[in-house]
N, C-alpha and C. Protein backbone atom coordinates (compact mmCIF):
# COMPACT_ATOMS: atom_id res chain seq x y z
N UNK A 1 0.84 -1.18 0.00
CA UNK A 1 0.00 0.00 0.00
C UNK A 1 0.89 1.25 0.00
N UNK A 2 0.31 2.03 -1.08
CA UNK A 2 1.49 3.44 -0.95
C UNK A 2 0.85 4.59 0.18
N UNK A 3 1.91 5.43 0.32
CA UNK A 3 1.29 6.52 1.35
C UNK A 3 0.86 6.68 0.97
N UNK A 4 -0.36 7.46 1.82
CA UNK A 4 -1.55 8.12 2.00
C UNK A 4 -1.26 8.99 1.56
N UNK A 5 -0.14 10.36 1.11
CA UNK A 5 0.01 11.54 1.14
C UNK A 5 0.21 11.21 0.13
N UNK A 6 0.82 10.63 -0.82
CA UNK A 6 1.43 10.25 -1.59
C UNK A 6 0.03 10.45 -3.25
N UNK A 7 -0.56 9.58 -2.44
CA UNK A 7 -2.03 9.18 -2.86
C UNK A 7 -3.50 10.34 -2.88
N UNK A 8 -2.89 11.05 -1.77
CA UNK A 8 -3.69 12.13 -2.15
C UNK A 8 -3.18 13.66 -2.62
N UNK A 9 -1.89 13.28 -2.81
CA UNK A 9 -1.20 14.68 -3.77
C UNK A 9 -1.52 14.30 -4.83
N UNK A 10 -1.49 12.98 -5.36
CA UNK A 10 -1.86 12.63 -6.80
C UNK A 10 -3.35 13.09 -7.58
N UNK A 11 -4.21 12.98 -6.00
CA UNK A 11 -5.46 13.45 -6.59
C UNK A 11 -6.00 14.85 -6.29
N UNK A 12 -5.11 15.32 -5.70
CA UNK A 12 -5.39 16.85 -5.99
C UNK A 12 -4.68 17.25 -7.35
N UNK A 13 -3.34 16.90 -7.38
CA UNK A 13 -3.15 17.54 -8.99
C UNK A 13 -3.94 17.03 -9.72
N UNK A 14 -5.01 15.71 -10.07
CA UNK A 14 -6.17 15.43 -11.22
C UNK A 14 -7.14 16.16 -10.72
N UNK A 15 -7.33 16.61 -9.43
CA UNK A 15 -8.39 17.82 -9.12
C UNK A 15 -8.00 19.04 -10.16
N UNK A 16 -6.56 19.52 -9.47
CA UNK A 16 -5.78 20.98 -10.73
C UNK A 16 -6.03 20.51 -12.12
N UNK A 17 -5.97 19.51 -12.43
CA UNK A 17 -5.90 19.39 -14.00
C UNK A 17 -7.14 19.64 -14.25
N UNK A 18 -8.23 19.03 -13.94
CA UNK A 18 -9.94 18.90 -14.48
C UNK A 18 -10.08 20.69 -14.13
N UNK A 19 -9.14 21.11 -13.42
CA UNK A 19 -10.07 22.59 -13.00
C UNK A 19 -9.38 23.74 -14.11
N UNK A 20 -8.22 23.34 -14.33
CA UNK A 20 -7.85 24.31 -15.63
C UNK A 20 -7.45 23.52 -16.58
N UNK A 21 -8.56 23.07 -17.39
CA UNK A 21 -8.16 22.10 -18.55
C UNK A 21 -8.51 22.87 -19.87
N UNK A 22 -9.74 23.99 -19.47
CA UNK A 22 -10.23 24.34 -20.55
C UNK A 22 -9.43 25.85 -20.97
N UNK A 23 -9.07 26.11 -19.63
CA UNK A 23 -8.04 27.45 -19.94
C UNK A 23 -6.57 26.93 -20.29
N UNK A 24 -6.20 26.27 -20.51
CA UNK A 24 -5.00 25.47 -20.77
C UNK A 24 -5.18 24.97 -22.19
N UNK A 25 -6.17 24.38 -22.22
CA UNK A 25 -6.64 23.98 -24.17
C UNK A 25 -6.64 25.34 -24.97
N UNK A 26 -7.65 26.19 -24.36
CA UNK A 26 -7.63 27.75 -25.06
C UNK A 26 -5.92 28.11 -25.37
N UNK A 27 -5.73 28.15 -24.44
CA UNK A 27 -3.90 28.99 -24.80
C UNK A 27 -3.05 28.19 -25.82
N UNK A 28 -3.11 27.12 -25.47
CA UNK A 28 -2.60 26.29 -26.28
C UNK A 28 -2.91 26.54 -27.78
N UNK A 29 -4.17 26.29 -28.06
CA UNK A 29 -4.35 26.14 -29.24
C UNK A 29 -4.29 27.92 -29.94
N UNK A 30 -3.97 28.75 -28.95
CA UNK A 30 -3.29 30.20 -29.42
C UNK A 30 -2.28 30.10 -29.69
N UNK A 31 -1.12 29.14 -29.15
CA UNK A 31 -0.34 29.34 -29.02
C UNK A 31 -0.06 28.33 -30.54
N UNK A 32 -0.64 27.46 -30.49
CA UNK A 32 -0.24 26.45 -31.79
C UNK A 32 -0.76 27.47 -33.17
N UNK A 33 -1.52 27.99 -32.99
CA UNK A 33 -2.53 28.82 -34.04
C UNK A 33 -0.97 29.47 -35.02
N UNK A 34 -1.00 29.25 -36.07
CA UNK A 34 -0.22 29.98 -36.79
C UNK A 34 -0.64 31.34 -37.63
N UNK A 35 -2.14 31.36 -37.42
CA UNK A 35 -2.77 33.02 -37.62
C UNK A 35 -2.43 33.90 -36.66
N UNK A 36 -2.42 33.51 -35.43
CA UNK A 36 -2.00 34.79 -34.46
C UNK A 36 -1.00 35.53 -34.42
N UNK A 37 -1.39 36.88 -34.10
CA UNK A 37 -0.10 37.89 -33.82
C UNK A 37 0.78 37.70 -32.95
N UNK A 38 2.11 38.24 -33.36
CA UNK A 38 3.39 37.89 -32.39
C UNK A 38 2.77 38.05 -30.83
N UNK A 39 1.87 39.29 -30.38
CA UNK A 39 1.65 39.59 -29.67
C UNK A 39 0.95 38.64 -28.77
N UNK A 40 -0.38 38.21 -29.66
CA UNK A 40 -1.45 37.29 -28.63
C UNK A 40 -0.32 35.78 -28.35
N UNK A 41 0.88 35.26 -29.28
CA UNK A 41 1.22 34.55 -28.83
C UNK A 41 2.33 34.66 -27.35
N UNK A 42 2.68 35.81 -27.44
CA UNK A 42 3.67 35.87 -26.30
C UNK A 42 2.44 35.81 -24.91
N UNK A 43 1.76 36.74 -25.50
CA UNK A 43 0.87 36.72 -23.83
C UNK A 43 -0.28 35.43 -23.27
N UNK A 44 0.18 35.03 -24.85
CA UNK A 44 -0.69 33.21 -24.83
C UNK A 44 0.37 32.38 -23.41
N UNK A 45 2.02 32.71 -23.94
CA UNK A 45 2.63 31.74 -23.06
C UNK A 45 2.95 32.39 -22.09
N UNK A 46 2.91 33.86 -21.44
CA UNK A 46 3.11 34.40 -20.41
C UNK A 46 1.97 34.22 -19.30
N UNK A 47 0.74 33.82 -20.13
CA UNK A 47 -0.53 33.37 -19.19
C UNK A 47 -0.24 31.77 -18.52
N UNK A 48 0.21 30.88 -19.50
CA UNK A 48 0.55 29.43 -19.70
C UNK A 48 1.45 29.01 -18.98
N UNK A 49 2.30 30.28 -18.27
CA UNK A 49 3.14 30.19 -17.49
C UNK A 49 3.16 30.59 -16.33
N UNK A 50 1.99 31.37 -16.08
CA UNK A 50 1.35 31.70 -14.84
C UNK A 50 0.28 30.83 -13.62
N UNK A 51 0.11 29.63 -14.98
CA UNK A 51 -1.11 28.88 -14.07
C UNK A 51 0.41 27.79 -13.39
N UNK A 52 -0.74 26.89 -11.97
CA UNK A 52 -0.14 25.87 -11.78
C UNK A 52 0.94 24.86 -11.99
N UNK A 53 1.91 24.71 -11.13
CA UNK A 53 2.58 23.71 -12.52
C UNK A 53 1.66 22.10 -12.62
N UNK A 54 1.26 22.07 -11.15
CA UNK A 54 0.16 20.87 -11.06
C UNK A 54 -1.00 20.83 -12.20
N UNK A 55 -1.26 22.22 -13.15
CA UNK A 55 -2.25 21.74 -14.27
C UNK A 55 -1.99 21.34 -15.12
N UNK A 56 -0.54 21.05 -15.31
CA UNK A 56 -0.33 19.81 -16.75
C UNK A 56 -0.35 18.57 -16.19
N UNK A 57 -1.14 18.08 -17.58
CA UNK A 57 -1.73 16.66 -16.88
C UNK A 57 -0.68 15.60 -16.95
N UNK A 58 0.50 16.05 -17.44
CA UNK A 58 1.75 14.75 -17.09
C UNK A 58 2.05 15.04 -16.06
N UNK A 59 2.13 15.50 -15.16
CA UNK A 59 2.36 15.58 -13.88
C UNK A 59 1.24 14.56 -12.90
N UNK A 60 0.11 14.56 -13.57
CA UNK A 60 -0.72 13.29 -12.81
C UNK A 60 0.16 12.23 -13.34
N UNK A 61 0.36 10.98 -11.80
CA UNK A 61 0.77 9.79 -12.10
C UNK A 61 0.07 8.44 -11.92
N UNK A 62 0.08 7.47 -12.92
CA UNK A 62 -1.07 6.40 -12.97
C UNK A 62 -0.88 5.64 -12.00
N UNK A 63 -1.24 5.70 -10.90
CA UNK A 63 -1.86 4.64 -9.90
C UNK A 63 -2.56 3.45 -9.71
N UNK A 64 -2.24 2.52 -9.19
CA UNK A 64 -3.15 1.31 -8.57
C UNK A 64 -4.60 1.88 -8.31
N UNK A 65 -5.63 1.27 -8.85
CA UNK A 65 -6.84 1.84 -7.91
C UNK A 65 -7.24 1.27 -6.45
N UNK A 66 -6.43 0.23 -6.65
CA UNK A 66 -6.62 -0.67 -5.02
C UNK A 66 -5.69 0.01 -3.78
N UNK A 67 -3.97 -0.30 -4.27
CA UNK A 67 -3.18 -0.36 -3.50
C UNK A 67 -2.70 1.56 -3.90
N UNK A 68 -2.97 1.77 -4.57
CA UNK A 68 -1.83 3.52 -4.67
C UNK A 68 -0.73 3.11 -5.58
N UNK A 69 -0.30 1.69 -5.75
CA UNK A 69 1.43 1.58 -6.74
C UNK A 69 1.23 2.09 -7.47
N UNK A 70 2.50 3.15 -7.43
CA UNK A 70 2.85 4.20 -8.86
C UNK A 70 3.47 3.41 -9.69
N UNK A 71 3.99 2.10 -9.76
CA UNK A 71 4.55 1.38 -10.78
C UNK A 71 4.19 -0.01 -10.94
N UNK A 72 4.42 -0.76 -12.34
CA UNK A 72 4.17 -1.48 -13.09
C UNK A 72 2.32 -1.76 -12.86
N UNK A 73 1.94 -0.66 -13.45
CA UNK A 73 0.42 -0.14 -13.51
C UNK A 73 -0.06 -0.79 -15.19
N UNK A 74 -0.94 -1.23 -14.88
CA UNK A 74 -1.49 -2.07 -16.51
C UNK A 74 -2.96 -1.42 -16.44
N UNK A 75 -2.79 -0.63 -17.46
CA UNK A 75 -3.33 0.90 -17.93
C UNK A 75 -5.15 0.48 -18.34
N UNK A 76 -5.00 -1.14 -19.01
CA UNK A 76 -6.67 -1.21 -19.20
C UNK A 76 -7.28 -1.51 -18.24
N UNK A 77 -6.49 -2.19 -17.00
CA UNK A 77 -7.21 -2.59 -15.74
C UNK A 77 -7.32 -1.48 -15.14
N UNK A 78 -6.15 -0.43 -14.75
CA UNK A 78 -5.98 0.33 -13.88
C UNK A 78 -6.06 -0.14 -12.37
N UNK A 79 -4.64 -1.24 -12.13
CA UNK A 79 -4.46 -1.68 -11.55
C UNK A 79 -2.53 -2.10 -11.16
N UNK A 80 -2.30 -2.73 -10.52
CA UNK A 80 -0.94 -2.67 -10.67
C UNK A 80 -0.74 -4.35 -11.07
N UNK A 81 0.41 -4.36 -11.92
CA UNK A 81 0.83 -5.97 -12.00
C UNK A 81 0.30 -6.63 -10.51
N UNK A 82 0.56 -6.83 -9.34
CA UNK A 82 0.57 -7.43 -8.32
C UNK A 82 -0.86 -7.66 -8.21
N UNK A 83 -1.46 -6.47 -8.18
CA UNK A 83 -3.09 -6.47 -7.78
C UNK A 83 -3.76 -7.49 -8.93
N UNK A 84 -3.32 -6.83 -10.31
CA UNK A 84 -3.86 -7.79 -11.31
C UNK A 84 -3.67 -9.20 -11.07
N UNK A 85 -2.63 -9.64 -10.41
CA UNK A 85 -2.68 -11.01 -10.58
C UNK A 85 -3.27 -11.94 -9.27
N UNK A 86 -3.62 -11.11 -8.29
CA UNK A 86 -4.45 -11.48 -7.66
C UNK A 86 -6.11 -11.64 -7.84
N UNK A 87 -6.10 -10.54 -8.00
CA UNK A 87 -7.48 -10.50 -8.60
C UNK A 87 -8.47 -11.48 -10.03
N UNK A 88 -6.87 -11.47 -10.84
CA UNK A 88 -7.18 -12.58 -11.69
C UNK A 88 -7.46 -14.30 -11.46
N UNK A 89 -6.58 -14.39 -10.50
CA UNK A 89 -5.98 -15.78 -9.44
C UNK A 89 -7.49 -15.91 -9.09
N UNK A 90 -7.83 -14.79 -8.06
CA UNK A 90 -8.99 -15.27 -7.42
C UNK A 90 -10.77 -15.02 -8.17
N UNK A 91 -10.22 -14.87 -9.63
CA UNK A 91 -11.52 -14.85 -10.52
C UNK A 91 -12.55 -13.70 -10.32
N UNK A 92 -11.81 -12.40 -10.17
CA UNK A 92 -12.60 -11.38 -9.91
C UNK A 92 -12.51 -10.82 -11.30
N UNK A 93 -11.75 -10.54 -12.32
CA UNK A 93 -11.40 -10.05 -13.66
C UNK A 93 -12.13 -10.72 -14.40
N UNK A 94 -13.76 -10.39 -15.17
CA UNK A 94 -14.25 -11.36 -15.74
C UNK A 94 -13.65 -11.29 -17.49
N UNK A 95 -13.24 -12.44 -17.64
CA UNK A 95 -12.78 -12.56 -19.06
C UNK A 95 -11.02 -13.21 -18.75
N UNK A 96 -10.39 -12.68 -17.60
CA UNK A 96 -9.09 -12.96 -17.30
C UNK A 96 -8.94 -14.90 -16.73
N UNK A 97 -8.16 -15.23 -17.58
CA UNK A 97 -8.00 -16.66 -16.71
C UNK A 97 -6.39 -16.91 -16.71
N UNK A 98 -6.01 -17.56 -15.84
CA UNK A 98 -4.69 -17.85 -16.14
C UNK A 98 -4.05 -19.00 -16.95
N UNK A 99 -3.48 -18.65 -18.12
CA UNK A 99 -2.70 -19.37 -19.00
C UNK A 99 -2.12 -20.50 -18.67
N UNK A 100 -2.38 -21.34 -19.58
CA UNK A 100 -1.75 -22.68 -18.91
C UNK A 100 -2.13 -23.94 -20.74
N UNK A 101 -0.61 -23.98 -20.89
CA UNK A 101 -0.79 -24.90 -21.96
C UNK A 101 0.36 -26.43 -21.93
């Protein structure tokens, strides 16, 4: 089990992200815009550089949904290797069986 703190810094920065996602898309796509003036682009990234650093969403890290492990996380379960293979073991994953030839 990972810390607790650990676990809930993670979900406050996906709190920061969902809360400036749409002012972050806007700038961006000013900033990608190749019609805009020199001008709106500088103050595109002087704004872009003013928010959070917690609102870029690579800064959220993929977690266990059981245990918190920040690593070897298998992205369609959203789970960690370990958890997955318990859970599979004990026939909770419907569709998952364990291999055997």
């Amino acid at each position: 089990m990972a810390k607790k703190s650990s676990i809930a810094r993670n979900k406050k920065r996906e709190r920061t992200v969902e809360k400036f996602a749409a002012k972050r898309a806007e700038l961006k796509a000013t900033i990608r815009n190749p019609e805009s003036t020199d001008e709106e682009f500088f103050q595109a990234q002087r704004k872009l550089a003013l928010l959070p650093r917690n609102a870029s969403p690579i800064r959220v890290r993929n977690r266990c949904s059981v245990t918190g492990r920040p690593r070897a996380f298998i992205r369609k379960y959203g789970l960690s290797r370990l958890t997955f293979r318990e859970l599979a073991l004990a026939g909770h994953i419907p569709g998952v069986t364990k291999s055997s030839w």
